[in-house]
C-alpha atoms as a PDB file:
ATOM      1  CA  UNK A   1     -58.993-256.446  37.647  1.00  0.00           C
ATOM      2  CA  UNK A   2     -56.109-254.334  39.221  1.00  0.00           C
ATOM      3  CA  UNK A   3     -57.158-251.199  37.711  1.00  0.00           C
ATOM      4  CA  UNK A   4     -60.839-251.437  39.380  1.00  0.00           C
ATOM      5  CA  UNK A   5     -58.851-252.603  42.860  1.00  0.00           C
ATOM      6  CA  UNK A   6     -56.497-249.375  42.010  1.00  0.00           C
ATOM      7  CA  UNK A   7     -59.411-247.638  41.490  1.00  0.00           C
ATOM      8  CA  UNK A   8     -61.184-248.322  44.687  1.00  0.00           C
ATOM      9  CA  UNK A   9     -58.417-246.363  46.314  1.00  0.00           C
ATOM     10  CA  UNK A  10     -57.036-246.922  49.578  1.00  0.00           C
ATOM     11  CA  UNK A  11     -59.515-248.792  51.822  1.00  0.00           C
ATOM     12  CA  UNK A  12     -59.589-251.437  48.935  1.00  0.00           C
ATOM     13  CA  UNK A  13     -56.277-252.473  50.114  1.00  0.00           C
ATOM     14  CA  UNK A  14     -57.363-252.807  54.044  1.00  0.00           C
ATOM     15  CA  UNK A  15     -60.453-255.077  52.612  1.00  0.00           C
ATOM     16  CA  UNK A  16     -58.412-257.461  50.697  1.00  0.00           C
ATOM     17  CA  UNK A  17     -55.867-258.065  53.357  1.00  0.00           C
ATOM     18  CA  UNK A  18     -58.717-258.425  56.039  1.00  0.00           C
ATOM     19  CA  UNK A  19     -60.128-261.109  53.442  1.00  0.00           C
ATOM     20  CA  UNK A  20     -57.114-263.196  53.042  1.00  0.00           C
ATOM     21  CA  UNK A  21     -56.588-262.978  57.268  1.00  0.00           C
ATOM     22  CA  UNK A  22     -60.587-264.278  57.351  1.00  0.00           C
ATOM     23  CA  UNK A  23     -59.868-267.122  54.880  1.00  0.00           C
ATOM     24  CA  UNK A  24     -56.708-268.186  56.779  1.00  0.00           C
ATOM     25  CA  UNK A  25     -58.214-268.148  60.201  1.00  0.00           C
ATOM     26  CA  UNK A  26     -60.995-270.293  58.701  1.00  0.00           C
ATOM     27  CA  UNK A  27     -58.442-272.895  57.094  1.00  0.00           C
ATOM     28  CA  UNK A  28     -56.523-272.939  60.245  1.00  0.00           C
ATOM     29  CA  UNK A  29     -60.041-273.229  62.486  1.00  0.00           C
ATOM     30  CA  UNK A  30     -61.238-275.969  60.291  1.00  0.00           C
ATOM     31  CA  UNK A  31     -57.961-278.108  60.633  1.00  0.00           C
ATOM     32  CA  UNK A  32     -57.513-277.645  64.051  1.00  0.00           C
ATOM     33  CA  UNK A  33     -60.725-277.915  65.264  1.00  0.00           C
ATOM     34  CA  UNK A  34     -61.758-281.058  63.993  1.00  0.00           C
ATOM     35  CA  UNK A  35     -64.689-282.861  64.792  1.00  0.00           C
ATOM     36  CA  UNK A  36     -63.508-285.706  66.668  1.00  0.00           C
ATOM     37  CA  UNK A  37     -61.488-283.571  68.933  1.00  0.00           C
ATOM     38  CA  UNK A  38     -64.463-281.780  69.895  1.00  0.00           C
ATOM     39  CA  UNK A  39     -66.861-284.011  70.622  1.00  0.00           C
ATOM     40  CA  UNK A  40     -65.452-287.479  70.692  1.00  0.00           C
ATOM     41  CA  UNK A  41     -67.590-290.246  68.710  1.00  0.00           C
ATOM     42  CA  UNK A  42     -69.755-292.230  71.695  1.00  0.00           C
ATOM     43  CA  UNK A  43     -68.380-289.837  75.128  1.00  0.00           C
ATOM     44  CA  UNK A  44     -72.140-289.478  76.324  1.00  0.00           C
ATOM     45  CA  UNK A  45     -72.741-293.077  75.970  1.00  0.00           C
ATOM     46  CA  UNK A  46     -69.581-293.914  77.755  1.00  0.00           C
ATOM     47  CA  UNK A  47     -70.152-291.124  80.635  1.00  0.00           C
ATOM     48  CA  UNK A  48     -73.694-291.991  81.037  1.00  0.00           C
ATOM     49  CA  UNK A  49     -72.455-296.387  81.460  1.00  0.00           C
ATOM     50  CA  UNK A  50     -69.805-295.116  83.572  1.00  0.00           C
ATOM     51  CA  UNK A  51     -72.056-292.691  86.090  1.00  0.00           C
ATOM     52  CA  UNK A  52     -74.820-295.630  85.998  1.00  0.00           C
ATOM     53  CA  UNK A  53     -71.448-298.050  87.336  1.00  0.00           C
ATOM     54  CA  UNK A  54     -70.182-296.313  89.671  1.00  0.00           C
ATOM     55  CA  UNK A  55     -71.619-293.177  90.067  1.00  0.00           C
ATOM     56  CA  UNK A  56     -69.919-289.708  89.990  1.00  0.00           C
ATOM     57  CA  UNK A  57     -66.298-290.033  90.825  1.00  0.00           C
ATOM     58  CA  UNK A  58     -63.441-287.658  91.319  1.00  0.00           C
ATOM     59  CA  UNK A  59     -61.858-289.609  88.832  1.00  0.00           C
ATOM     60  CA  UNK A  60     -64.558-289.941  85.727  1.00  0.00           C
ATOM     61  CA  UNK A  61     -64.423-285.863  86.459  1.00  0.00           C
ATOM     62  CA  UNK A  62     -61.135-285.281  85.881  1.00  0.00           C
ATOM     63  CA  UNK A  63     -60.632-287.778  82.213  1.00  0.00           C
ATOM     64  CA  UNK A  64     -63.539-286.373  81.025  1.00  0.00           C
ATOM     65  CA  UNK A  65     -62.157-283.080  82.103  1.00  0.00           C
ATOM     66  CA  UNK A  66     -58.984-283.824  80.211  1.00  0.00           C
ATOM     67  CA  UNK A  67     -60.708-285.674  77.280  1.00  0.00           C
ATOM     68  CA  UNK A  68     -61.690-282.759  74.907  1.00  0.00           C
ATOM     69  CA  UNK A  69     -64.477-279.976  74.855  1.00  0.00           C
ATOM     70  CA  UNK A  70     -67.626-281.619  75.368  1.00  0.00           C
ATOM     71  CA  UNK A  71     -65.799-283.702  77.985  1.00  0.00           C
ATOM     72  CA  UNK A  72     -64.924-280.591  79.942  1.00  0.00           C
ATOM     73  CA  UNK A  73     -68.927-278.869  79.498  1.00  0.00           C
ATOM     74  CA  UNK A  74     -70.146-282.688  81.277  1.00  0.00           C
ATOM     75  CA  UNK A  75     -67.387-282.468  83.914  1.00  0.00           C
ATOM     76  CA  UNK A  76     -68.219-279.266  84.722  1.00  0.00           C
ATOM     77  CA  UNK A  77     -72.319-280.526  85.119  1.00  0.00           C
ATOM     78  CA  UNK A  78     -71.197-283.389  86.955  1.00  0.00           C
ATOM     79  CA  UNK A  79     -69.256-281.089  89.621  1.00  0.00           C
ATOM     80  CA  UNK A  80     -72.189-279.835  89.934  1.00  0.00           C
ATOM     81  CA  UNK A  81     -74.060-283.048  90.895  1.00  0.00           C
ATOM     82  CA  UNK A  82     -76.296-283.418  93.207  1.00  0.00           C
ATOM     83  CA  UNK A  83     -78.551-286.842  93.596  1.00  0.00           C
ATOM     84  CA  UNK A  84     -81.877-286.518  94.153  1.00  0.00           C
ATOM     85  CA  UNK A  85     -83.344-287.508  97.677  1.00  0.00           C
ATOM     86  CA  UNK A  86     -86.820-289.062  98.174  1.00  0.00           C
ATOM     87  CA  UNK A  87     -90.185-287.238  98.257  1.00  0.00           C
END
């Protein structure tokens, strides 16, 4: 197997080490990004119970702001809130 990768030449070399740095960054994505850090197990059903409570607070904003991705993407819709008025 080393003769064919010596054989290759030069940009063999470059390949291999990209491929070991692209295997690595995936390892590292996959433990750090876990799934429950990104989207929390039932934060829609608890953001949609709390806005039907009380309503859009400065206060639901900012924890879901600070509770993980997807809690930062509905923050960022609920800033953005505005309630309807009748027709």
């Amino acid at each position: 197997m080393f003769a064919i990768i010596e054989a290759a030449g030069w940009p063999i070399w470059f390949l291999l080490v990209a491929s070991v740095i692209a295997v690595a960054l995936i390892i590292e994505r996959t433990i750090v990004l876990r799934r429950d850090k990104i989207v929390p197990r039932g934060l829609l059903d608890r953001v949609v119970d709390a806005y039907r409570k009380q309503g859009v607070t400065a206060q639901l904003i900012e924890n879901l702001y600070r509770d993980s991705a997807l809690g930062r993407v509905l923050a960022a819709g609920l800033r953005n809130h505005k309630p309807r008025r009748g027709r």
